[in-house]
Protein backbone atom coordinates (compact mmCIF):
# COMPACT_ATOMS: atom_id res chain seq x y z
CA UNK A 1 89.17 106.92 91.41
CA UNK A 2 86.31 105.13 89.47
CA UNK A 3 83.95 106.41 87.89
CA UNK A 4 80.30 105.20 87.88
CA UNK A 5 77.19 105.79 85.73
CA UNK A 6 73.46 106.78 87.11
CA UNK A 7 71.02 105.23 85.15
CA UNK A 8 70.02 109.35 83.63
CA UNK A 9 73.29 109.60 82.78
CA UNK A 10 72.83 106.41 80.87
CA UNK A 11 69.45 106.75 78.86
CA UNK A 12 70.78 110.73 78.13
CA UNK A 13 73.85 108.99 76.76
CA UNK A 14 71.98 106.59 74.58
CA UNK A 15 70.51 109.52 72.99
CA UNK A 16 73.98 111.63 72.03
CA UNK A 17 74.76 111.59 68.03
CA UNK A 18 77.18 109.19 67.15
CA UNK A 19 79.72 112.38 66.98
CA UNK A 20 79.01 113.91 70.57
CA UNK A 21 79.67 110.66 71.83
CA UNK A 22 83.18 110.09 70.30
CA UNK A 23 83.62 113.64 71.45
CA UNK A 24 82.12 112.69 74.94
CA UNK A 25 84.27 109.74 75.09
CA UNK A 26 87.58 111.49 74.18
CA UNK A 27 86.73 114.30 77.26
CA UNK A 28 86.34 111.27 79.51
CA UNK A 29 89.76 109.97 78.74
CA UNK A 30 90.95 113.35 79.64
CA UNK A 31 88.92 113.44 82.80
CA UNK A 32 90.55 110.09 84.14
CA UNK A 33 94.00 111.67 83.81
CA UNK A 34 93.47 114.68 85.70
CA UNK A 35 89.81 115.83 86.53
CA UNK A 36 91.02 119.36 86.11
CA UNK A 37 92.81 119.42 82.96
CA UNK A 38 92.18 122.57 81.23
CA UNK A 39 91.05 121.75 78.43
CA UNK A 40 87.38 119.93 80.46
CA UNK A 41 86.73 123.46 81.90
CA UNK A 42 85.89 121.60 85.28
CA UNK A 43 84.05 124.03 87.97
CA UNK A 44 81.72 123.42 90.80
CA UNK A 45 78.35 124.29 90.07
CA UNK A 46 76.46 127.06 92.70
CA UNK A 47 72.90 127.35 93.71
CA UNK A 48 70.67 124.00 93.98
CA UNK A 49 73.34 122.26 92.56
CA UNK A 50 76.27 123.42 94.82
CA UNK A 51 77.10 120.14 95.92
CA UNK A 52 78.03 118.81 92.13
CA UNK A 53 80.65 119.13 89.67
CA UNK A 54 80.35 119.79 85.63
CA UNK A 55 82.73 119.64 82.95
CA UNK A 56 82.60 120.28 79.16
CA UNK A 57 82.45 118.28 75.97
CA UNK A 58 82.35 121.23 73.56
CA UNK A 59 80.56 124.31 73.73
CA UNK A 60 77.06 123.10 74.50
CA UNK A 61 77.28 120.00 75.87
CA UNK A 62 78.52 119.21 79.87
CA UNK A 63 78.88 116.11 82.14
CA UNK A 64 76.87 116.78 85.05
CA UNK A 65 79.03 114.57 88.05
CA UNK A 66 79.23 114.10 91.92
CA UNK A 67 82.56 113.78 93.55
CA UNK A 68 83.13 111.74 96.54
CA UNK A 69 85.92 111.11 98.68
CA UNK A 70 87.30 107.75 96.37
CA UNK A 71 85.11 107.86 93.41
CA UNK A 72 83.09 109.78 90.60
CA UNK A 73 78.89 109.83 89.85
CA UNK A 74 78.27 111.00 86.36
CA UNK A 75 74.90 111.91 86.63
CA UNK A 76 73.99 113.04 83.57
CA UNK A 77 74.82 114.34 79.88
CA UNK A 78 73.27 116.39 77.82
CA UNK A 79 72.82 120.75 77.04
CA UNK A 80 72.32 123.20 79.96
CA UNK A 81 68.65 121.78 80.68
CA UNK A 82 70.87 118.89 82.59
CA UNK A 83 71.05 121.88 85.45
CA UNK A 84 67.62 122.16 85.82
C-alpha cells in the first residue's frame, strides 16, 4: 500500500499547529501498520461521501482518505468542515 497526498490535503496540512502535526504524523505511522488499528477509529463515511474513508487524530481532528484496490488518497485534514 502507498499512500499519496492531494494537493487539499497538502495546503490543509501546511496550516496544522506544529502539535497537531506531530500528533497527525504519529496516527499516520499507525495507519501504515494496520489501517484499522483501534486506536485511528477508522470507519467508512455514509451519505455524499459514502465512497471515502476517515480516521482520527484526536478528538476533533480526522484524515479524510480514498481507498483503492493497491493504494491510499489522503484527501484532506482538518475539523469536521473537511466532510462538507
Amino acid at each position: 500500500m502507498k499512500i499519496y497526498y492531494h494537493s487539499r490535503f497538502k495546503k490543509s496540512y501546511q496550516k496544522l499547529s506544529p502539535e497537531i502535526k506531530r500528533k497527525a504524523e504519529a496516527k499516520e505511522e499507525l495507519f501504515q501498520q494496520n489501517i484499522f488499528n483501534q486506536k485511528l477509529d477508522t470507519h467508512k463515511l455514509h451519505g455524499k461521501l459514502k465512497n471515502f474513508w476517515s480516521f482520527s487524530i484526536d478528538q476533533k481532528y480526522r484524515v479524510l482518505f480514498e481507498r483503492t484496490d493497491k493504494d491510499i488518497i489522503f484527501l484532506d485534514i482538518g475539523d469536521h468542515d473537511i466532510y462538507q
